[in-house]
N, C-alpha and C. Protein backbone atom coordinates (compact mmCIF):
# COMPACT_ATOMS: atom_id res chain seq x y z
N UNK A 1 62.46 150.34 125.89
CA UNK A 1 63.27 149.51 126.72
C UNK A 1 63.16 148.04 126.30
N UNK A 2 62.13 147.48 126.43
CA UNK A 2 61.51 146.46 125.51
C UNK A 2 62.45 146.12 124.02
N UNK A 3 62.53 147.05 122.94
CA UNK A 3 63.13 147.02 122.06
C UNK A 3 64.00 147.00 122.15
N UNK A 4 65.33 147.32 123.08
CA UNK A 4 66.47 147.46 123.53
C UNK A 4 67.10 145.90 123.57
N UNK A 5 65.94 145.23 124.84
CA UNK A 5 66.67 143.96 125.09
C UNK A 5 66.09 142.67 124.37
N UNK A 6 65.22 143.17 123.15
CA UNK A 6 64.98 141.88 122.15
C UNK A 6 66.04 142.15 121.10
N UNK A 7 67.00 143.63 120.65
CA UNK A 7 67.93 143.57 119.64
C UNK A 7 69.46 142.51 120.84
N UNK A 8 68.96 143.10 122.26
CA UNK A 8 70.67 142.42 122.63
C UNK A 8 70.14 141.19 122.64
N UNK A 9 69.05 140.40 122.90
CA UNK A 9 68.86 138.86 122.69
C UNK A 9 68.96 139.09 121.55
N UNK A 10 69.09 139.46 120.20
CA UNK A 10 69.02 138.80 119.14
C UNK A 10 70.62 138.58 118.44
N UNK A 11 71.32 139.78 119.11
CA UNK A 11 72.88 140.28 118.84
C UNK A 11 73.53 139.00 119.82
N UNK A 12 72.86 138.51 120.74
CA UNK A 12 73.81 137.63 122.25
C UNK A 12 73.22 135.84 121.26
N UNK A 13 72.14 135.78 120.63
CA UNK A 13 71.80 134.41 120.05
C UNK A 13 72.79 134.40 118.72
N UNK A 14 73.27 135.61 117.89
CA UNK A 14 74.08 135.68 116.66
C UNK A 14 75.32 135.24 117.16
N UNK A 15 75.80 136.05 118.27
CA UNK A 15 77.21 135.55 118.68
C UNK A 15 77.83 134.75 118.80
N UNK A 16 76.09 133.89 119.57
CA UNK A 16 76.73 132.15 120.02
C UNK A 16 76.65 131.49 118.81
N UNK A 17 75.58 131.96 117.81
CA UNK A 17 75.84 130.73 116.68
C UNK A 17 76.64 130.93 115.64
N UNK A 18 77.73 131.89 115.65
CA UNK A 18 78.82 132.50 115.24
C UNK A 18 79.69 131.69 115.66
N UNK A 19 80.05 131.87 117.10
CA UNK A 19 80.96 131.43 117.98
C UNK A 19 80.87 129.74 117.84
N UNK A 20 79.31 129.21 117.13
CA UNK A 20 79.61 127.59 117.34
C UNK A 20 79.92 127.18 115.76
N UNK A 21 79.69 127.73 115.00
CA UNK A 21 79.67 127.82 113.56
C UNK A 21 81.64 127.78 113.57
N UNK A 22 82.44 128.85 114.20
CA UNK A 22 83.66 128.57 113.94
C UNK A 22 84.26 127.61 115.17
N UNK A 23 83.62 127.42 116.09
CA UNK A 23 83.84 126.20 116.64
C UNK A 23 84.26 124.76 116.05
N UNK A 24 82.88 124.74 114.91
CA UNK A 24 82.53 123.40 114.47
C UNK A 24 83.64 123.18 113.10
N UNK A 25 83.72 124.68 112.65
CA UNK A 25 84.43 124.92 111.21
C UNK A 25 85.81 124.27 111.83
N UNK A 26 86.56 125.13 112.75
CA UNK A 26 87.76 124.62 113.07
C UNK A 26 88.40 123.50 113.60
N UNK A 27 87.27 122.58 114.07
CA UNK A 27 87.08 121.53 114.73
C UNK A 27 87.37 120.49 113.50
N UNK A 28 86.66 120.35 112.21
CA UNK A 28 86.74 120.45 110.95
C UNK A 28 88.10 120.14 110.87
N UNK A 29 88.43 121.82 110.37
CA UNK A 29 89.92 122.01 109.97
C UNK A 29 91.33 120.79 110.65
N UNK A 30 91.04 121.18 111.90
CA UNK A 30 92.22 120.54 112.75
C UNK A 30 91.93 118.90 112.43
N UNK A 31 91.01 118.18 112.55
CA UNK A 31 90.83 117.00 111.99
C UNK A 31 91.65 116.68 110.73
N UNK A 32 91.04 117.44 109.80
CA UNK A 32 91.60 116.99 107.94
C UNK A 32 92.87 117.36 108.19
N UNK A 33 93.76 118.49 108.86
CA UNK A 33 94.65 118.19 109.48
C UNK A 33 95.50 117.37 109.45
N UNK A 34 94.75 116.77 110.57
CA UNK A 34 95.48 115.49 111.36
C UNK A 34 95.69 114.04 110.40
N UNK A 35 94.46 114.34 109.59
CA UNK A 35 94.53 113.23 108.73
C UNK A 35 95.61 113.31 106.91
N UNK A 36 95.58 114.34 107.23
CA UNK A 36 96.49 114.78 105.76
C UNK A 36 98.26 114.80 106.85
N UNK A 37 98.49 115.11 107.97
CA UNK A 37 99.71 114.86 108.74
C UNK A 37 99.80 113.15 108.69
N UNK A 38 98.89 112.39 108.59
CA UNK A 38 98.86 111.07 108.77
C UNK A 38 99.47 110.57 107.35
N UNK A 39 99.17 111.47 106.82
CA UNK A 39 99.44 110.62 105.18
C UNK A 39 101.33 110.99 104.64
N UNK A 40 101.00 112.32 105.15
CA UNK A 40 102.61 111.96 105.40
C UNK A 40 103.76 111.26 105.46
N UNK A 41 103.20 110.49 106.57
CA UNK A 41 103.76 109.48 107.28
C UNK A 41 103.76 108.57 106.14
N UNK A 42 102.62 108.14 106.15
CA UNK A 42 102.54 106.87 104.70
C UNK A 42 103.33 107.43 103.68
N UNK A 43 103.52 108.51 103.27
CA UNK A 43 104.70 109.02 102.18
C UNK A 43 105.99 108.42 102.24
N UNK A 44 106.58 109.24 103.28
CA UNK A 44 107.35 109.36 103.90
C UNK A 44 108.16 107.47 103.48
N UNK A 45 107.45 106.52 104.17
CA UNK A 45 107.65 105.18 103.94
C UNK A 45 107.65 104.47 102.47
N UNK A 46 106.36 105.57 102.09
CA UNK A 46 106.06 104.66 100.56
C UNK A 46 107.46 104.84 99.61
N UNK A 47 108.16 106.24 99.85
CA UNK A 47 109.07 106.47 99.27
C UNK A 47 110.15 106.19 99.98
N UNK A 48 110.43 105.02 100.56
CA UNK A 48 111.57 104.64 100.66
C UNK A 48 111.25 103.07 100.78
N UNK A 49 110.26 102.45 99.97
CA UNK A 49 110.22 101.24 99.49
C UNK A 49 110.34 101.68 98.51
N UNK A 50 109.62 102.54 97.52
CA UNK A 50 109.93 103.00 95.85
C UNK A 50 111.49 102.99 95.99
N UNK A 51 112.41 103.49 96.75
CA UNK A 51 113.86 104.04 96.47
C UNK A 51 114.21 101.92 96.82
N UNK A 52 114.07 101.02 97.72
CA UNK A 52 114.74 100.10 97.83
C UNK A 52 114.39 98.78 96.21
N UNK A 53 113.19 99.36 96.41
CA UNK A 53 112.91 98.49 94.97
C UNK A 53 113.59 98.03 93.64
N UNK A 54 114.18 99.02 93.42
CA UNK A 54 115.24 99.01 91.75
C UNK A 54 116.35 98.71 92.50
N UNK A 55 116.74 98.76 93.98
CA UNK A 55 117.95 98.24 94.39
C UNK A 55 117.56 96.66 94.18
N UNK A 56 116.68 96.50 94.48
CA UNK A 56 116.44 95.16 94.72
C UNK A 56 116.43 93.79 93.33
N UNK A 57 115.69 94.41 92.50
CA UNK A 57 115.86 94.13 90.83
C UNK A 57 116.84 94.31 90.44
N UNK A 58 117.80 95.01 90.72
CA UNK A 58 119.14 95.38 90.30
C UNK A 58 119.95 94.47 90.37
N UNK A 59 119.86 93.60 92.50
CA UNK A 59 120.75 92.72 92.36
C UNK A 59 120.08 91.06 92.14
N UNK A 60 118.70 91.57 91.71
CA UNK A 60 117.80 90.03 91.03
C UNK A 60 118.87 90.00 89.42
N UNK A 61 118.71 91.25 88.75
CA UNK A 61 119.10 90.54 87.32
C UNK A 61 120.47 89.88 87.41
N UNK A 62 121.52 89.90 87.80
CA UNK A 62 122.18 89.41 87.82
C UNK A 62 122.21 87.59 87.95
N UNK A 63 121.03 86.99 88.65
CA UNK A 63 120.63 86.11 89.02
C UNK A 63 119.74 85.41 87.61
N UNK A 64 119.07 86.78 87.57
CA UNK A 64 117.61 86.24 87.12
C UNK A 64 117.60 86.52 85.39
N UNK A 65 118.64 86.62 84.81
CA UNK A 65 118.53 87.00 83.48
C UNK A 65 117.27 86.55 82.41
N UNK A 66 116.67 85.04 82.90
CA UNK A 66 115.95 85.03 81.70
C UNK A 66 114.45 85.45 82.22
N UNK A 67 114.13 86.12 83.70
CA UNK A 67 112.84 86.72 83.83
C UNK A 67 112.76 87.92 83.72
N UNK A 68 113.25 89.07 82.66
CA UNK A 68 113.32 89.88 81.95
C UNK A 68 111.55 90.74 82.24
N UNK A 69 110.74 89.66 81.68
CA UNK A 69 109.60 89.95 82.00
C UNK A 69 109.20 90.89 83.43
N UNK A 70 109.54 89.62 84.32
CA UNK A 70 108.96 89.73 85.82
C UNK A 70 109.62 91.02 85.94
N UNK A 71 111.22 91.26 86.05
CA UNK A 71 111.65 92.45 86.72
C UNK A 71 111.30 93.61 85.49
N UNK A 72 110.79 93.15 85.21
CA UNK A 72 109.55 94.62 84.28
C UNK A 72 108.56 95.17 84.78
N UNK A 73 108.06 94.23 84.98
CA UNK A 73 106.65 94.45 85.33
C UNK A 73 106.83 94.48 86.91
N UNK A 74 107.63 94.16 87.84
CA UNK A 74 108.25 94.91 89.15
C UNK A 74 108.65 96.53 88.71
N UNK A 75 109.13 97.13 87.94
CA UNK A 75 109.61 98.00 88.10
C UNK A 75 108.26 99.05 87.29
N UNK A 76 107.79 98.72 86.85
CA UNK A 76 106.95 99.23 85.88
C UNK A 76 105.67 99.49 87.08
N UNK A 77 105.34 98.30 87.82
CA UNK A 77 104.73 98.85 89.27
C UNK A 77 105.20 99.58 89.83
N UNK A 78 106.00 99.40 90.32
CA UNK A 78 107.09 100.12 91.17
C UNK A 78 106.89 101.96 90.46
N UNK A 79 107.15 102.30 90.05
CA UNK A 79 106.88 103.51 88.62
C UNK A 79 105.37 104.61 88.95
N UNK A 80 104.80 103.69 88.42
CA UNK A 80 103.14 103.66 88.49
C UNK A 80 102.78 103.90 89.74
N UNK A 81 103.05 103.11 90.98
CA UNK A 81 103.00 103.38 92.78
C UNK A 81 103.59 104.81 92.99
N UNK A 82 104.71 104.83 92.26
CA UNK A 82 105.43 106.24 92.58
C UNK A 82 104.77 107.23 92.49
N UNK A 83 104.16 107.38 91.19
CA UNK A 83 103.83 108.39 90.56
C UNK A 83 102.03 108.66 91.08
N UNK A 84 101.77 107.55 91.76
CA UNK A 84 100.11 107.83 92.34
C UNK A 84 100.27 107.89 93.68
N UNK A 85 101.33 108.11 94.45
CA UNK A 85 101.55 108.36 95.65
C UNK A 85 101.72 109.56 95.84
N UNK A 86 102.49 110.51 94.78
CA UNK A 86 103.48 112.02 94.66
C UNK A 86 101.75 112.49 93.97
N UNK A 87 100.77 112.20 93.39
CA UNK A 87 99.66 113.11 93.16
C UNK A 87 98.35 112.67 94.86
N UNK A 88 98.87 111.74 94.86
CA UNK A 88 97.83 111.33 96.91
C UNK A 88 98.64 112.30 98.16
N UNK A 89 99.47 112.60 97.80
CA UNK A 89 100.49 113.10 98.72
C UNK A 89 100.16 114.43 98.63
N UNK A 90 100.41 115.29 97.12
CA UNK A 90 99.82 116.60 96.83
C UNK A 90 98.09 116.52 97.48
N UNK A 91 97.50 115.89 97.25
CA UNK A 91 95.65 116.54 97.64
C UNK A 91 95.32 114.89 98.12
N UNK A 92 95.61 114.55 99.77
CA UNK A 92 95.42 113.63 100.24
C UNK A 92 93.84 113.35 100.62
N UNK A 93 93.21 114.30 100.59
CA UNK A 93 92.23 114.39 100.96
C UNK A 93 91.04 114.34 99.42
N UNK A 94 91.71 114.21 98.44
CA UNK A 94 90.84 113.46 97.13
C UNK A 94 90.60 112.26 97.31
N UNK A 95 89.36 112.06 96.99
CA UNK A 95 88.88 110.30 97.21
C UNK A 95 89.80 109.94 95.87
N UNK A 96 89.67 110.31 94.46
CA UNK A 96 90.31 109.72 92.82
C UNK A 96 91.85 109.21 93.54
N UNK A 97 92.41 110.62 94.08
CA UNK A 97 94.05 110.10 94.03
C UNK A 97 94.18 109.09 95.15
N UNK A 98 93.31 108.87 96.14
CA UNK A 98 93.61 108.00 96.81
C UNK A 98 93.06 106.71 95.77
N UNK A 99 91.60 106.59 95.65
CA UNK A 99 91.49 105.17 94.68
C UNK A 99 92.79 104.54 93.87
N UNK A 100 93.75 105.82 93.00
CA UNK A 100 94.38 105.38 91.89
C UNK A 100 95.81 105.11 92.68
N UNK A 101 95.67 105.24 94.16
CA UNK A 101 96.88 105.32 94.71
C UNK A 101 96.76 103.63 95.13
N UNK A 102 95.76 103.34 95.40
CA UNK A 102 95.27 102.05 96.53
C UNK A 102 95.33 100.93 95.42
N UNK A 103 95.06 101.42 93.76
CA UNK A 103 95.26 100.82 92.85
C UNK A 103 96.29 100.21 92.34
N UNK A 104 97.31 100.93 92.35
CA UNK A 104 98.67 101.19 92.11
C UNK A 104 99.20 100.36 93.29
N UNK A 105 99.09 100.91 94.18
CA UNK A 105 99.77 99.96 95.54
C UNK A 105 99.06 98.48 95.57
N UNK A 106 98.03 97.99 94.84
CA UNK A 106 97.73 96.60 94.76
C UNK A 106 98.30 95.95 93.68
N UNK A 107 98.99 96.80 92.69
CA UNK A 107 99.24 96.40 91.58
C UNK A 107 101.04 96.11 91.98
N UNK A 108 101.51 96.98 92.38
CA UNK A 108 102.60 97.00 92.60
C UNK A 108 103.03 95.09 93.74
N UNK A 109 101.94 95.46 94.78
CA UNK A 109 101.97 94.17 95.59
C UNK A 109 102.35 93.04 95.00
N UNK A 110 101.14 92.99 93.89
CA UNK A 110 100.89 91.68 92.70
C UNK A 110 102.33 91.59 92.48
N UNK A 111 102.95 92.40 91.30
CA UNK A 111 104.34 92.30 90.94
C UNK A 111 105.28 91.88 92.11
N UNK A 112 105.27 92.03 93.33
CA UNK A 112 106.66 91.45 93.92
C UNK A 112 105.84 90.07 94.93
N UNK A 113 104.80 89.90 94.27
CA UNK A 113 104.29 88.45 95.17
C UNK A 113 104.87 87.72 93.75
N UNK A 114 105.14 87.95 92.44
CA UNK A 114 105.31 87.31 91.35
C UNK A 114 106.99 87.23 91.27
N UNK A 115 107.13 88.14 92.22
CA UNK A 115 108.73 88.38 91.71
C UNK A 115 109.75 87.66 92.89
N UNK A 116 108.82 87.79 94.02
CA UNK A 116 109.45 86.34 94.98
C UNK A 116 109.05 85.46 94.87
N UNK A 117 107.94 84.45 94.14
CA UNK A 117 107.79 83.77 94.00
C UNK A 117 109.02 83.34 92.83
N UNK A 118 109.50 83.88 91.59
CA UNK A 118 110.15 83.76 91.04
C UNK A 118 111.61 83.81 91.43
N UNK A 119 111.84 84.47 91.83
CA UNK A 119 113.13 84.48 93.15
C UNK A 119 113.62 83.15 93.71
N UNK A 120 111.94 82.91 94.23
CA UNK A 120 112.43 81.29 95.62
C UNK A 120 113.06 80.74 94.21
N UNK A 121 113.09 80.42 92.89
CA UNK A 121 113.24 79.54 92.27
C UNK A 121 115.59 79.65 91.96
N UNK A 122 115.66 80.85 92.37
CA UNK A 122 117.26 80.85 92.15
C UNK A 122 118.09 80.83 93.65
N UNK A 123 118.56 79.69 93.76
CA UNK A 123 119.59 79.60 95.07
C UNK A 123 120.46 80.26 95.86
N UNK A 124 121.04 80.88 94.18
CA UNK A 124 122.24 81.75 94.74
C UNK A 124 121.67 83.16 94.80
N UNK A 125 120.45 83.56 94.49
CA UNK A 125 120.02 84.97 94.76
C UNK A 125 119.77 84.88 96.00
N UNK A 126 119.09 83.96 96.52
CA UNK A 126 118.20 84.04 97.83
C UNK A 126 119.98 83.99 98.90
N UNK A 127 120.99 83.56 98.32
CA UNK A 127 122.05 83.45 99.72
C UNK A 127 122.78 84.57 99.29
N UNK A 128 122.71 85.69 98.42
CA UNK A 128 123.49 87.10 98.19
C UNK A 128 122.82 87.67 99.31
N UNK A 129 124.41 88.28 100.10
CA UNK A 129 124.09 89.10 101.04
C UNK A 129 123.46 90.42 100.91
N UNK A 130 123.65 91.17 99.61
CA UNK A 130 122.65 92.26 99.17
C UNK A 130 121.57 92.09 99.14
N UNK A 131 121.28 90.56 98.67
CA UNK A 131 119.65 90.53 98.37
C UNK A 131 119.01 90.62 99.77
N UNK A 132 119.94 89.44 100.59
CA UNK A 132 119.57 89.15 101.67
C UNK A 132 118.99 90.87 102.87
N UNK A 133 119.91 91.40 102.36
CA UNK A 133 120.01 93.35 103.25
C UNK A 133 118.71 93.91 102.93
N UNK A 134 118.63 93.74 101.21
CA UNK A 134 117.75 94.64 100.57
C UNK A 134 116.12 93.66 101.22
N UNK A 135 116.14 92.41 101.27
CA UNK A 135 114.61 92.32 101.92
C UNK A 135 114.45 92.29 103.15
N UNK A 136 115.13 92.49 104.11
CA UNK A 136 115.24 93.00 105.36
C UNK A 136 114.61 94.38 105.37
N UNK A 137 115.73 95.05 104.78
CA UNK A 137 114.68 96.59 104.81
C UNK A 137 113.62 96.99 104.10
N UNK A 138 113.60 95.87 103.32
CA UNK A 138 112.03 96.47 102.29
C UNK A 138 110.89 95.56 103.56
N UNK A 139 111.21 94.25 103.89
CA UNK A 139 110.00 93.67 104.60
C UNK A 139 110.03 94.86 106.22
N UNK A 140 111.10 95.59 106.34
CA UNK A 140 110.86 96.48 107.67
C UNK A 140 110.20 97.92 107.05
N UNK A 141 110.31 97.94 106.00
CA UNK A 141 109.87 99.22 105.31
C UNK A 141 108.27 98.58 105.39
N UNK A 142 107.87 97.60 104.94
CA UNK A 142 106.71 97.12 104.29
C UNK A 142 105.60 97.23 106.31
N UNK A 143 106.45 97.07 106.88
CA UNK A 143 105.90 96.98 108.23
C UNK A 143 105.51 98.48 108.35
N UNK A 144 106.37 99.18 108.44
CA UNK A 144 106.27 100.54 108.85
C UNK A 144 105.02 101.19 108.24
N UNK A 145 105.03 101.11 106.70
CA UNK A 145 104.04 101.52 106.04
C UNK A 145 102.50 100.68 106.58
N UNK A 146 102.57 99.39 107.06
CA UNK A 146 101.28 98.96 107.35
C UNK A 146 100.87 99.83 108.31
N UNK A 147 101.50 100.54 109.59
CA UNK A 147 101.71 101.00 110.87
C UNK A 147 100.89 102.02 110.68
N UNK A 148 101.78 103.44 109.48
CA UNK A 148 101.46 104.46 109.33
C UNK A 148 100.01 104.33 108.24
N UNK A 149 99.73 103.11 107.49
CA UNK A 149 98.30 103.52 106.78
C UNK A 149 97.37 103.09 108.06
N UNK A 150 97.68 102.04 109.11
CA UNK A 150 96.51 102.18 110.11
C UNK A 150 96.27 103.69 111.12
N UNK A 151 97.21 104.11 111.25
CA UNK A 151 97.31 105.75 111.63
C UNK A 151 96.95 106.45 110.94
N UNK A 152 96.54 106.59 109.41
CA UNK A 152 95.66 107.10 108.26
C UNK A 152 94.46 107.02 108.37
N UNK A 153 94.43 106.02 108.22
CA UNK A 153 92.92 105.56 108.59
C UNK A 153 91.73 105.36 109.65
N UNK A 154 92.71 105.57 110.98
CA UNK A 154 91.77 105.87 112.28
C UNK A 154 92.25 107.51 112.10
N UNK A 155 92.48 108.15 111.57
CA UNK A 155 92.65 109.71 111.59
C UNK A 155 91.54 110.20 110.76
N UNK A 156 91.24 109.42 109.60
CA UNK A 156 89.79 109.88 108.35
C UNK A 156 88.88 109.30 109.32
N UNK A 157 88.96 108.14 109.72
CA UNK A 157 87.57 107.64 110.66
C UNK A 157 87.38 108.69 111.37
N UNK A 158 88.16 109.50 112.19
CA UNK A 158 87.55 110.24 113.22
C UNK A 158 87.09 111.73 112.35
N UNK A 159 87.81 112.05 111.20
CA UNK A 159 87.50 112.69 110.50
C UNK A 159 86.22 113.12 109.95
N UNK A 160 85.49 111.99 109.14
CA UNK A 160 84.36 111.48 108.62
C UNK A 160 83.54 111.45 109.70
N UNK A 161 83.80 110.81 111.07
CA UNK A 161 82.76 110.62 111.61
C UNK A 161 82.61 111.88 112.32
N UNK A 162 83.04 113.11 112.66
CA UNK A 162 83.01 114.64 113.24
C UNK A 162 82.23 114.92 112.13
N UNK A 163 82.82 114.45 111.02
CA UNK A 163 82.09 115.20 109.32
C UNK A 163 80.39 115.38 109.63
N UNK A 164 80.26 114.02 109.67
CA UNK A 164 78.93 113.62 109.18
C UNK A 164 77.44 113.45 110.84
N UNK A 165 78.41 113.58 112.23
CA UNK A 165 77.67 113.82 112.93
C UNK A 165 76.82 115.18 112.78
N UNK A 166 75.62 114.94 113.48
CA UNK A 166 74.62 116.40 113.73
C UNK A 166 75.39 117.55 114.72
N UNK A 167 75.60 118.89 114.91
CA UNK A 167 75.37 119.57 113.62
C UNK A 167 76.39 119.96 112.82
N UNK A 168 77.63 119.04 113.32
CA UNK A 168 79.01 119.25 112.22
C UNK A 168 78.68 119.22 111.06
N UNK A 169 77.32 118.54 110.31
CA UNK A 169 77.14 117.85 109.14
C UNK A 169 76.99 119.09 108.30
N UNK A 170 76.08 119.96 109.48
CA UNK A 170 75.64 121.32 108.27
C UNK A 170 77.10 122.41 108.21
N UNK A 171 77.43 123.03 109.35
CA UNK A 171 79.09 123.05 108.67
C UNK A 171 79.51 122.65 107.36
N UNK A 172 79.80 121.08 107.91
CA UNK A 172 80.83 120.54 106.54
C UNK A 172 79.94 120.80 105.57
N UNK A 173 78.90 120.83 105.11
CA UNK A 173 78.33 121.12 103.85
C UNK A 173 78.51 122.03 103.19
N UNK A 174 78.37 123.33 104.49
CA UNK A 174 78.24 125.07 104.29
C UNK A 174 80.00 125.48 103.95
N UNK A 175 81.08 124.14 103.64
CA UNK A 175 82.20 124.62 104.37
C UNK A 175 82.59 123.65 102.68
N UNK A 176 82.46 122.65 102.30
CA UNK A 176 82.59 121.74 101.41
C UNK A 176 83.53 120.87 102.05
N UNK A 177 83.55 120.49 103.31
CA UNK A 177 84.30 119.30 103.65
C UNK A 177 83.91 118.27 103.35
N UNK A 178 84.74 118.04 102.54
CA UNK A 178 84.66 116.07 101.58
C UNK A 178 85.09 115.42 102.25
N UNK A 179 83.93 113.91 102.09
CA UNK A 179 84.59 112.77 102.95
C UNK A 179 85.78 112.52 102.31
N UNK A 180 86.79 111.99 103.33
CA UNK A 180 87.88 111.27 102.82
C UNK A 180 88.05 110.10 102.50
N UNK A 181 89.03 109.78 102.04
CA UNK A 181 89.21 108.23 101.46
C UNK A 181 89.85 107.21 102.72
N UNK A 182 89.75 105.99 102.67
CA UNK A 182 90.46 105.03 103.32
C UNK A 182 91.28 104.49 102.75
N UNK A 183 92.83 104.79 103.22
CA UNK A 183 93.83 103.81 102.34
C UNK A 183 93.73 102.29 102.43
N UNK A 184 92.56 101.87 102.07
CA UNK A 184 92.48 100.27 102.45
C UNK A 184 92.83 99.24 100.76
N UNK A 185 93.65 98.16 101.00
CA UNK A 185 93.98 97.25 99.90
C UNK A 185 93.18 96.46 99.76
N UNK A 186 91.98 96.54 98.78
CA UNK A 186 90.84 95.88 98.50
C UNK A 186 91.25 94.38 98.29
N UNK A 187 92.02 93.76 97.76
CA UNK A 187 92.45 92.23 97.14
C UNK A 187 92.84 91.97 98.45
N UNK A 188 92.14 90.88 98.98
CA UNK A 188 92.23 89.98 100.47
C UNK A 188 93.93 89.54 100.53
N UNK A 189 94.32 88.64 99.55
CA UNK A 189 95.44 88.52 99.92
C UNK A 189 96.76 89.59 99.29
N UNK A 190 96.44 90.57 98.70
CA UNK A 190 97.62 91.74 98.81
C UNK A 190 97.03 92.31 100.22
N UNK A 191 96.57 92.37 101.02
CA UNK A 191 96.21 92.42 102.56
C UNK A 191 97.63 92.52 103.36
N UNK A 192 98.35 91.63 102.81
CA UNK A 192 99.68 91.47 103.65
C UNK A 192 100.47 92.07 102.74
N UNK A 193 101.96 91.89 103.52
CA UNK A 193 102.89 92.40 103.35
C UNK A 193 103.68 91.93 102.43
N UNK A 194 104.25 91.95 101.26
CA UNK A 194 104.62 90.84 100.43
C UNK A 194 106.03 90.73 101.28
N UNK A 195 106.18 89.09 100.98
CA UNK A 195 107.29 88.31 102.25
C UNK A 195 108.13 88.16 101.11
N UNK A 196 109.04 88.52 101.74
CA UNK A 196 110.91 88.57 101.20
C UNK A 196 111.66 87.76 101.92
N UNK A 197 112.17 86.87 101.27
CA UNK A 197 112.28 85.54 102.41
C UNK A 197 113.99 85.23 101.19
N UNK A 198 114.87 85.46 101.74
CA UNK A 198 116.39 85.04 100.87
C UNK A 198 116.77 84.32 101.58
């Protein structure tokens, strides 16, 4: 009898740490989740500043014929952002593709802080009503995207921090849940939004 009710205590202690084991696992899951639904969002935006961009150079050259350079190296960012957003987007939850994404998106910044600065310098670009349209929706695009990477990033915070509390920690280990990345723009002043001002 004795032997009876030390196998059901031992079968009733397996259950529960079964039962907390996929507790903690799914708890997990629904998080990275939430935080890969977050990045989405940042997609979602990033690619429709990539799509206003070459509109935007498009109606600079006309203006801007002898900075050949600049709207190069705008579009050549522009390119490069694309293409490290569409591999962050596939496996959001890689720290590399986010680094080379956060890279890319500082690089890209650089180029159109160079390319309005070069801009303020032509009169009649800054009073074209295209130009004028096209930085309206890129500086409302540029908002949106700040919006949705702070919604990224309090989604990995809560992520990381479920990760790495006691005893989620042994889970995520037993489970290989990797910390995630922070979409944060390391260069203080690409911090902001680059200002489109026609």
């Amino acid at each position: 009898m004795g032997y009876m009710i030390a196998i059901g205590v031992v079968a009733l202690v397996a259950v529960v740490l079964i039962l907390w084991v996929v507790g903690i696992y799914n708890k997990l899951v629904t998080l990275r989740q939430r935080f890969k639904n977050a990045f989405a969002q940042i997609d979602v935006q990033l690619k429709r500043r990539y799509d206003l961009i070459p509109n935007l150079v498009e109606v600079a050259k006309k203006y801007m014929a002898h900075e050949r350079e600049t709207l190069e190296a705008v579009i050549a960012a522009r390119n490069s952002a694309a293409s490290a957003a569409q591999a962050a987007a596939a496996n959001p939850d890689s720290a590399k593709a986010m680094q080379n994404l956060i890279g890319a998106e500082g690089a890209l910044g650089g180029a159109m802080l160079r390319f309005n600065a070069v801009a303020e310098q032509y009169p009649d670009l800054k009073a074209n009503q295209n130009m004028m349209q096209l930085s309206e929706e890129l500086t409302s695009t540029e908002n949106k995207v700040a919006f949705a990477r702070q919604a990224f990033n309090d989604a990995v915070m809560v992520y990381n921090t479920q990760r790495e509390m006691f005893p989620s920690n042994i889970v995520a280990g037993m489970f290989n849940f990797a910390e995630a990345q922070l979409f944060e723009i390391e260069v203080p002043e690409q911090r902001e939004a680059p200002k489109v001002k026609f």
